[in-house]
N, C-alpha and C. Protein backbone atom coordinates (compact mmCIF):
# COMPACT_ATOMS: atom_id res chain seq x y z
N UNK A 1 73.64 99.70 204.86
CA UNK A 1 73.01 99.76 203.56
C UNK A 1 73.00 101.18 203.01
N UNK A 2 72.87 102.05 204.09
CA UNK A 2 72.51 103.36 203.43
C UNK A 2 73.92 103.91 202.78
N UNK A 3 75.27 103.67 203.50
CA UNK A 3 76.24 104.19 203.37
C UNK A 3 76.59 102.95 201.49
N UNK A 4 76.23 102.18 201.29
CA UNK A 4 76.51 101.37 200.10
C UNK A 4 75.55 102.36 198.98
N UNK A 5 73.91 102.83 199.49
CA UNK A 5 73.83 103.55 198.29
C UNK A 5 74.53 104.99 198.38
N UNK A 6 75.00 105.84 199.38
CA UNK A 6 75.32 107.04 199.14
C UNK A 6 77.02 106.65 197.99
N UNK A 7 77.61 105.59 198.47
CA UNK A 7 79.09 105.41 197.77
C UNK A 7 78.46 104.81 196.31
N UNK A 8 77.10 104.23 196.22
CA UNK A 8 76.73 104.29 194.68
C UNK A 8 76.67 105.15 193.87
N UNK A 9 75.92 106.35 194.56
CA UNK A 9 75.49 107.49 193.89
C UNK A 9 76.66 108.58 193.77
N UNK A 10 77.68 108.36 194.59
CA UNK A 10 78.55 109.19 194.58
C UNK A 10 79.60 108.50 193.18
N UNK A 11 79.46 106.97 193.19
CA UNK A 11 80.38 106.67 192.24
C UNK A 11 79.58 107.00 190.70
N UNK A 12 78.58 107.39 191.00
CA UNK A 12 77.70 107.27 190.09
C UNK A 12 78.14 109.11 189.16
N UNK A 13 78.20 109.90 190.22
CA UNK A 13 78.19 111.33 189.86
C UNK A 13 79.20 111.89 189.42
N UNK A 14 80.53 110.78 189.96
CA UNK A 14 82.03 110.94 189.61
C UNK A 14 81.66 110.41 188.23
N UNK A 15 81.37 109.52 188.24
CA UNK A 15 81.96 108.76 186.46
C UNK A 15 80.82 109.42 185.34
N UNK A 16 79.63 110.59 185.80
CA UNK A 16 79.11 111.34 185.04
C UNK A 16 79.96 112.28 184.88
N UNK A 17 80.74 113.28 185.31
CA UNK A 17 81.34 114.04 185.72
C UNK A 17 82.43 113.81 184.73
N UNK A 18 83.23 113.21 184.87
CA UNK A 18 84.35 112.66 184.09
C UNK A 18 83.40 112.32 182.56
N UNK A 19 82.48 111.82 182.43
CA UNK A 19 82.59 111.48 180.88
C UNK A 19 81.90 113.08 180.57
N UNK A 20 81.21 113.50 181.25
CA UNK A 20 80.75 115.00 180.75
C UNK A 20 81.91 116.00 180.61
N UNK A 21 83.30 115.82 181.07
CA UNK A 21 84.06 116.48 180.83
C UNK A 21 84.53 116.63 179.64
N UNK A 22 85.08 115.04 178.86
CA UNK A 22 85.61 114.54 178.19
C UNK A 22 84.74 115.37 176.86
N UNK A 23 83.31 114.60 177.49
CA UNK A 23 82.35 115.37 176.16
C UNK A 23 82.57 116.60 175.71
N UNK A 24 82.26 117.65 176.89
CA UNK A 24 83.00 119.10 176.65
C UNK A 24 83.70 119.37 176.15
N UNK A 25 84.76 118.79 176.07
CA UNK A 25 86.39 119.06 175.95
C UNK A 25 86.17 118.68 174.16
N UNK A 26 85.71 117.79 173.97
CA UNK A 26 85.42 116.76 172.32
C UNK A 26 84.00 117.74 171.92
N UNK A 27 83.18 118.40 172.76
CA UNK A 27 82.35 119.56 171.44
C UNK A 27 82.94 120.96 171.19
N UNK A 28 83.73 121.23 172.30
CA UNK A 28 84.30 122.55 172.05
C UNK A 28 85.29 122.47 171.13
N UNK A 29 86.33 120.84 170.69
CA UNK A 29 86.70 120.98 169.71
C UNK A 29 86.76 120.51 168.61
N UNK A 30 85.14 120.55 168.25
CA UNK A 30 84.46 120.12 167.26
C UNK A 30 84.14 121.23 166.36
N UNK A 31 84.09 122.16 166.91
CA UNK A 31 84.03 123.44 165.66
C UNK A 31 85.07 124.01 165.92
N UNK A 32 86.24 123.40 166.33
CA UNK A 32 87.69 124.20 166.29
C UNK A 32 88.10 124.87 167.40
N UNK A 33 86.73 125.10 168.30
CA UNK A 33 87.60 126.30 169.01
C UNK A 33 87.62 125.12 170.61
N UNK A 34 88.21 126.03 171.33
CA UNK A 34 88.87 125.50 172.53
C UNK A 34 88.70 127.09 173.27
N UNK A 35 87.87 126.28 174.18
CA UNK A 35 88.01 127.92 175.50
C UNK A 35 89.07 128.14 176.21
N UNK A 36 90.48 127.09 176.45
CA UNK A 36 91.41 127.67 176.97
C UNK A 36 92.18 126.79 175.64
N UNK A 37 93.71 127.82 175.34
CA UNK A 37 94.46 127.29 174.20
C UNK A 37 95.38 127.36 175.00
N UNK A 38 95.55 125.86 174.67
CA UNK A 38 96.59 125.23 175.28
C UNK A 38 97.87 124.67 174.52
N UNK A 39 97.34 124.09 173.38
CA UNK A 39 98.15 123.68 171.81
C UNK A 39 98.33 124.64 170.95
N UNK A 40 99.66 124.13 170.25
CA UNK A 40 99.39 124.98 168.90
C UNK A 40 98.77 124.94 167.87
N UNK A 41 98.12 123.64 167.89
CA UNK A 41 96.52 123.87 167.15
C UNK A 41 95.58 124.88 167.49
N UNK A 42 95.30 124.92 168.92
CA UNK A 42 94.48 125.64 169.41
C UNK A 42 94.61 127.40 169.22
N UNK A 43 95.85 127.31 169.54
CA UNK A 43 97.10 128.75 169.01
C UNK A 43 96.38 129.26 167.82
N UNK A 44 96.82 128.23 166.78
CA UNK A 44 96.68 128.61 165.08
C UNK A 44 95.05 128.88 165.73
N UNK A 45 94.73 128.26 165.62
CA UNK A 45 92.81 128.47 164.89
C UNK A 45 92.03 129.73 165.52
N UNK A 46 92.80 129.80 167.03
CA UNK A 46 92.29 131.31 167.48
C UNK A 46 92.60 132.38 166.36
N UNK A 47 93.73 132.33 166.05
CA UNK A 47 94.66 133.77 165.19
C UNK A 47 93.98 133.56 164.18
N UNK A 48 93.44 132.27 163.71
CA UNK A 48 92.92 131.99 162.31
C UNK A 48 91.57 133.05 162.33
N UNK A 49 90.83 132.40 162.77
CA UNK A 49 89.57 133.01 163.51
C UNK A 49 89.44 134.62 163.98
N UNK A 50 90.55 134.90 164.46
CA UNK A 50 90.83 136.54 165.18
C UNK A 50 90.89 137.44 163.46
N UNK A 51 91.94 136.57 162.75
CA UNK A 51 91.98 137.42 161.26
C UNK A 51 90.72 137.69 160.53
N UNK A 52 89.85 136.46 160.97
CA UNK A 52 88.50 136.07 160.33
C UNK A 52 87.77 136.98 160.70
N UNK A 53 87.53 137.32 162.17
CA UNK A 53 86.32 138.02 162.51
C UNK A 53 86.70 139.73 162.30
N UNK A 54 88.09 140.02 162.16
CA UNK A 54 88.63 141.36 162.37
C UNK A 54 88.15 141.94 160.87
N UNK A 55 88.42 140.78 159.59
CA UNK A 55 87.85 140.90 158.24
C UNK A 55 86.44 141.05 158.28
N UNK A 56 85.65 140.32 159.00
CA UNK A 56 84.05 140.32 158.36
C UNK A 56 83.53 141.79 159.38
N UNK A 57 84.18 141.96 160.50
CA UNK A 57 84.02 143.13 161.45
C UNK A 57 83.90 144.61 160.15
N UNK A 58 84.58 144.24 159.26
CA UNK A 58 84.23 145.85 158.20
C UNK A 58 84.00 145.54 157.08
N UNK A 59 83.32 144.21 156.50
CA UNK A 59 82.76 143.90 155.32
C UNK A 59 81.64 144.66 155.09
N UNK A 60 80.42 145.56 155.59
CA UNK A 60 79.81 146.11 155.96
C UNK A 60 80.40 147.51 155.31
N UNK A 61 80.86 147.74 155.81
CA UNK A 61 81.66 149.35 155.85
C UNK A 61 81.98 149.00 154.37
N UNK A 62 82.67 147.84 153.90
CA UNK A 62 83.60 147.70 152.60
C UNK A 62 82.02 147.70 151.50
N UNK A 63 81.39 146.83 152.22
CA UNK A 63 80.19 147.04 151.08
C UNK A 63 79.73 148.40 151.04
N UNK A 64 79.32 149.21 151.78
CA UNK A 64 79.21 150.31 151.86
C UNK A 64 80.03 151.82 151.19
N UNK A 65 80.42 151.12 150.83
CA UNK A 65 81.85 152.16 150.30
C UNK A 65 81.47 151.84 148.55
N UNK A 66 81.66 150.44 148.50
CA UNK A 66 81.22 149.97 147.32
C UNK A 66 80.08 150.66 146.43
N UNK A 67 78.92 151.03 147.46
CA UNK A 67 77.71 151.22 147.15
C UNK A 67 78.33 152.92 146.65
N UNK A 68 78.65 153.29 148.13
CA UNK A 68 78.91 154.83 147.57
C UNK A 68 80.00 155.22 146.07
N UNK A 69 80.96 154.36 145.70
CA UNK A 69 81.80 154.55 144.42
C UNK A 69 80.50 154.43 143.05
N UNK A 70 79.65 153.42 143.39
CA UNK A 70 79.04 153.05 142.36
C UNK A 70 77.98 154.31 142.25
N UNK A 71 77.39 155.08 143.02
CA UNK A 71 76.77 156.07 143.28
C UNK A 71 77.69 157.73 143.11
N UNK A 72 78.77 157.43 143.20
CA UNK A 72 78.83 158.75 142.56
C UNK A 72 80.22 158.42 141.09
N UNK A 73 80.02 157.21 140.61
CA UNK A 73 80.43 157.16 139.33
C UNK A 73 79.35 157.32 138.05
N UNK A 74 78.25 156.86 138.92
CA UNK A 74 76.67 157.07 138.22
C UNK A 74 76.44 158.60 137.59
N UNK A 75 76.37 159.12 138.78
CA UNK A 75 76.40 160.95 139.19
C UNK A 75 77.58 161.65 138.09
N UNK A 76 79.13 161.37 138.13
CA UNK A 76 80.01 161.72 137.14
C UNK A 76 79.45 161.53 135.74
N UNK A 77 78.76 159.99 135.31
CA UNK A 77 78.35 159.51 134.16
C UNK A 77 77.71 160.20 133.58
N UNK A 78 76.50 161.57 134.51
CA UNK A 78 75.82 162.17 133.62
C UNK A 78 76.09 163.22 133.76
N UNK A 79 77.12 163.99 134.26
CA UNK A 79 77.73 165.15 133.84
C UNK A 79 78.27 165.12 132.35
N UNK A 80 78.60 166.20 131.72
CA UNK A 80 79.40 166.52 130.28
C UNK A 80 80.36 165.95 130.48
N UNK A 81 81.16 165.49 129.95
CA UNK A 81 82.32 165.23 130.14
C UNK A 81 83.97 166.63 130.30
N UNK A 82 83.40 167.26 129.77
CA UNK A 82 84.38 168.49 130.47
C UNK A 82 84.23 168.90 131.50
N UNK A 83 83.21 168.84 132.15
CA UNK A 83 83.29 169.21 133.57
C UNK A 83 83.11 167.60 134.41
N UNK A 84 83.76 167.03 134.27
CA UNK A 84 84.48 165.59 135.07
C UNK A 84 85.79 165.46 135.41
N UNK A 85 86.52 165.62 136.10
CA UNK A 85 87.36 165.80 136.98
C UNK A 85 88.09 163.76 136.08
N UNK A 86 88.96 163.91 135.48
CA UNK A 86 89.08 162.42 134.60
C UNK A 86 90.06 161.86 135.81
N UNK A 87 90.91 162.69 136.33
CA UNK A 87 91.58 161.80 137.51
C UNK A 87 91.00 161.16 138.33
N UNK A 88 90.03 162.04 138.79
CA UNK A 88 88.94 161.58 139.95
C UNK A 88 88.41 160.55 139.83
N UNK A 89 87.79 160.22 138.43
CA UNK A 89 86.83 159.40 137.90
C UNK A 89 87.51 157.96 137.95
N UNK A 90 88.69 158.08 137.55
CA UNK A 90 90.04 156.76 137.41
C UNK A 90 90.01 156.15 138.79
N UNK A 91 90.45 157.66 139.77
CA UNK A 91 90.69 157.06 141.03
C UNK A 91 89.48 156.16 141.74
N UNK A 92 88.43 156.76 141.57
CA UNK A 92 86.90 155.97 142.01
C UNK A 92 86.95 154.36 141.28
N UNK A 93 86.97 154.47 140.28
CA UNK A 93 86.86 153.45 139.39
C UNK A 93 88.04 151.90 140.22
N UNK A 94 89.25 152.39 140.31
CA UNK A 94 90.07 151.96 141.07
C UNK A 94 90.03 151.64 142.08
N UNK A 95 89.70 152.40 142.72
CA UNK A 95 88.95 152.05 144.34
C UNK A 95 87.91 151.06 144.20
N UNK A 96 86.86 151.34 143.53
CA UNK A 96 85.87 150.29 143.52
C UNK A 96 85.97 149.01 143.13
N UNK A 97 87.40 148.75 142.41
CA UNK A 97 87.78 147.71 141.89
C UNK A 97 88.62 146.32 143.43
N UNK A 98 89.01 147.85 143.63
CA UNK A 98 89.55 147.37 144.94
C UNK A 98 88.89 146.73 145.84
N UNK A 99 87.99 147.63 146.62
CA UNK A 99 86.74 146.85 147.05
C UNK A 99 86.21 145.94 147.18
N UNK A 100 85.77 145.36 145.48
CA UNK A 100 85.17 144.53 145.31
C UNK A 100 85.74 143.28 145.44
N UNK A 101 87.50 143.47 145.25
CA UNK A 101 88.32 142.60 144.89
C UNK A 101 88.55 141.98 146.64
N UNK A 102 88.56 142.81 147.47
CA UNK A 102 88.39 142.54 149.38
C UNK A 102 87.80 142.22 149.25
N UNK A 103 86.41 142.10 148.57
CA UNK A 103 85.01 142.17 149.41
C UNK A 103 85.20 140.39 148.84
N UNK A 104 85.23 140.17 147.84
CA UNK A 104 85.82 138.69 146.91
C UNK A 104 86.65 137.92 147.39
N UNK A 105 87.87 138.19 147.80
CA UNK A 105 88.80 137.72 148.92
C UNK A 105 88.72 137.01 149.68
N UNK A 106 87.99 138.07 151.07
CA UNK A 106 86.82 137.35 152.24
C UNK A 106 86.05 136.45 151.26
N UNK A 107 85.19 136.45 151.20
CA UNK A 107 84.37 135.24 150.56
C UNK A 107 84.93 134.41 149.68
N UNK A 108 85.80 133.98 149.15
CA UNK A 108 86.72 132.98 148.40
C UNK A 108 87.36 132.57 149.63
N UNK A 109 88.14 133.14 150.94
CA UNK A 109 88.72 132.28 152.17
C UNK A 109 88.02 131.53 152.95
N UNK A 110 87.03 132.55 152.80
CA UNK A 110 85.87 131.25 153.86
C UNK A 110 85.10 130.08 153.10
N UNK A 111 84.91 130.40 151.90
CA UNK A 111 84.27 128.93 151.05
C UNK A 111 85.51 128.15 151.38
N UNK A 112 86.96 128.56 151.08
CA UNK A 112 87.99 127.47 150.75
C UNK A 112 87.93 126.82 152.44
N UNK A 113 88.39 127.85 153.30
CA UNK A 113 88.25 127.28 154.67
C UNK A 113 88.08 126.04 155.03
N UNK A 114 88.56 125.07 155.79
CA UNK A 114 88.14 123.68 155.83
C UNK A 114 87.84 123.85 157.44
N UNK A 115 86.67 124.04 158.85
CA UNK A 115 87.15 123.93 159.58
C UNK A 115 87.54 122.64 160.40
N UNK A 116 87.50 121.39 159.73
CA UNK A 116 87.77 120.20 160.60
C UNK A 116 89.16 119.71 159.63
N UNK A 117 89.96 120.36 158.35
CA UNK A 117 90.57 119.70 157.79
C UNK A 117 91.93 119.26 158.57
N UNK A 118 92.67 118.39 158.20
CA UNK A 118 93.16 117.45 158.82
C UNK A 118 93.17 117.07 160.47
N UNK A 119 91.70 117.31 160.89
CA UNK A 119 91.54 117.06 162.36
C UNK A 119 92.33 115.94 162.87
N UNK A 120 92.44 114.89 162.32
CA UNK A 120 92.71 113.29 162.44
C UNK A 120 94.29 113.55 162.45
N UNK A 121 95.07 114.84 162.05
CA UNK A 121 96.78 114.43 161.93
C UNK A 121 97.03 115.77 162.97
N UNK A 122 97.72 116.02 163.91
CA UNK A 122 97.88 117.05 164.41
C UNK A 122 98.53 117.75 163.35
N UNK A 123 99.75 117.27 163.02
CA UNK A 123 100.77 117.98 162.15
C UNK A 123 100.58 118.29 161.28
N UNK A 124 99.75 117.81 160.12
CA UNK A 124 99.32 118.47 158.93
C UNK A 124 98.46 119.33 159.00
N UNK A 125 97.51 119.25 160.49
CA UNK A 125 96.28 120.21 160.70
C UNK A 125 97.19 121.86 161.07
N UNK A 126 98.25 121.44 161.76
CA UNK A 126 99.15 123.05 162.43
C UNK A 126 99.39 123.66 161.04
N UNK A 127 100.12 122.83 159.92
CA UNK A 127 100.54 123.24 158.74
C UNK A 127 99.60 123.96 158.47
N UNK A 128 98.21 123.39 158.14
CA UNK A 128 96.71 123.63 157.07
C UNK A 128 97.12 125.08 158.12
N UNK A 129 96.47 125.12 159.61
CA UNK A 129 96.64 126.09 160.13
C UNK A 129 97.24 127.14 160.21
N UNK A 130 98.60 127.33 160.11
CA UNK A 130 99.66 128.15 159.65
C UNK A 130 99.22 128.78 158.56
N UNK A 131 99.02 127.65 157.32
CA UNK A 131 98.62 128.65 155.69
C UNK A 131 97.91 129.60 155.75
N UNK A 132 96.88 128.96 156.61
CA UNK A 132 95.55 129.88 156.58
C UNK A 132 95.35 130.83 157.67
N UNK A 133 96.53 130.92 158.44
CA UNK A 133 96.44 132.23 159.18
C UNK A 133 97.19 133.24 158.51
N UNK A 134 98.51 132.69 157.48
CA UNK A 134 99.15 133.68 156.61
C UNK A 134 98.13 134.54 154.93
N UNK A 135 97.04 133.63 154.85
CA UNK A 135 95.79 133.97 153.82
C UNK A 135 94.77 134.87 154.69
N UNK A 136 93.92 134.13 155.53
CA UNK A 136 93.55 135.44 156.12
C UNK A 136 94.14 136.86 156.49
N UNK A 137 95.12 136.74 157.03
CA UNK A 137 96.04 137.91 157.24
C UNK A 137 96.09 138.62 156.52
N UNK A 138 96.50 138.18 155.31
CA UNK A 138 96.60 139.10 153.79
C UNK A 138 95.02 139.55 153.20
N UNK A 139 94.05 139.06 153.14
CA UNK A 139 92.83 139.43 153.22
C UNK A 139 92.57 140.45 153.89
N UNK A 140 92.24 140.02 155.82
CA UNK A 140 92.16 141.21 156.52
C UNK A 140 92.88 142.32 156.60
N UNK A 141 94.38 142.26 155.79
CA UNK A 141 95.01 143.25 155.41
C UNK A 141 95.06 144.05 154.49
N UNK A 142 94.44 143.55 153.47
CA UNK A 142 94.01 144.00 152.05
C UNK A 142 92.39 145.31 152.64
N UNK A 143 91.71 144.35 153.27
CA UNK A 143 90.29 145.06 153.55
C UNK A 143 90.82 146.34 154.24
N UNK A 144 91.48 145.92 155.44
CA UNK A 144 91.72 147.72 156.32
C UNK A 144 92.24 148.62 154.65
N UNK A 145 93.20 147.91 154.10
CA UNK A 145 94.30 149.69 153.84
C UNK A 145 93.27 150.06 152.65
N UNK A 146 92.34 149.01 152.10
CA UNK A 146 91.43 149.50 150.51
C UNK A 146 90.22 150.53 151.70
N UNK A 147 89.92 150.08 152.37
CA UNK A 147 89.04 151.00 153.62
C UNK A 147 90.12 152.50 153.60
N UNK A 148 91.25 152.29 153.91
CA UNK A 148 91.29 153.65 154.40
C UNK A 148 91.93 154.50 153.69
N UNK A 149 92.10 153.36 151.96
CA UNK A 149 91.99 154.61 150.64
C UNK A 149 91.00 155.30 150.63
N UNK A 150 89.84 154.11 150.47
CA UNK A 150 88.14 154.59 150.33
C UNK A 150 87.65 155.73 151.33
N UNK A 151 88.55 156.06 152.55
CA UNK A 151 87.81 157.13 153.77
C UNK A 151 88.55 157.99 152.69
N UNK A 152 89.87 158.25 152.59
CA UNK A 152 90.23 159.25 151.94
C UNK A 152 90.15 159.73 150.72
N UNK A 153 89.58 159.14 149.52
CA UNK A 153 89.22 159.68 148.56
C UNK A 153 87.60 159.70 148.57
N UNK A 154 86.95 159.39 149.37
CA UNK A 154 85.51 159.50 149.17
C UNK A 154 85.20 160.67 150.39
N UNK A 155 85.96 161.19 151.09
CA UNK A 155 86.05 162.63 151.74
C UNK A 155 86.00 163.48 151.02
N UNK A 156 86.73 163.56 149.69
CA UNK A 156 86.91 164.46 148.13
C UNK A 156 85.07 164.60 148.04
N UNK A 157 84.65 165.84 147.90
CA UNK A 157 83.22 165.86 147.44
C UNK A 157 83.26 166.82 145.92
């Protein structure tokens, strides 16, 4: 008898085991991600995600920059105008346009973002995936090089 309940409980711990896997496996890729990538779904959405976090990693800094153009276009505003440096003033102005236009970017990719869209088709989901690792990209690429106008003309004092 005893050996009938230990092969119960053992059949019992296997077939928890197995559906707790399954579960795992179905919440981790429920918000997209997957702890080991194994697919090229899994592929895309990391890189998707890697572009994502590398962008919001200096949204901060980009707002910040923002703040400082708007702060010393303020400062130019109430000087005379002959003693305003008019290139300078263009270039700030430009920059800040820039900025804002990254800072807009990021936040227009992630509203559009779908993260479950075409979960249900592999193949249309790799596609969706693909686009949107070539859009982020251009975003997080836009943010670094307007950043490292902004280090170099806001060094100018």
């Amino acid at each position: 008898m005893s050996r009938f309940i230990i092969a119960l409980v053992s059949f019992g711990l296997l077939a928890g085991a197995c559906n707790d896997a399954s579960h795992d496996e179905h919440a981790a890729h429920q918000n997209g991600y997957a702890p080991v990538l194994k697919t090229r779904e899994d592929t895309l959405f990391h890189e998707v995600m890697k572009g994502h976090d590398a962008g919001m990693a200096k949204v901060g800094k980009l707002r910040k920059n923002i703040d400082e153009t708007t702060h010393r276009l303020d400062s130019l505003g109430k000087l005379p105008a002959k003693k305003v440096d008019a290139a300078y003033k263009q270039a700030l102005t430009n920059l800040q346009t820039d900025l804002k236009n990254a800072d807009e970017e990021m936040d227009s990719w992630m509203q559009k973002f779908k993260l479950d869209s075409m979960a249900d088709n592999k193949e249309l989901r790799i596609k969706y995936l693909e686009g949107e690792r070539v859009k982020v990209t251009a975003v997080k690429e836009h943010i670094l090089s307007v950043l490292q106008q902004a280090d170099s003309l806001l060094k100018r004092q």
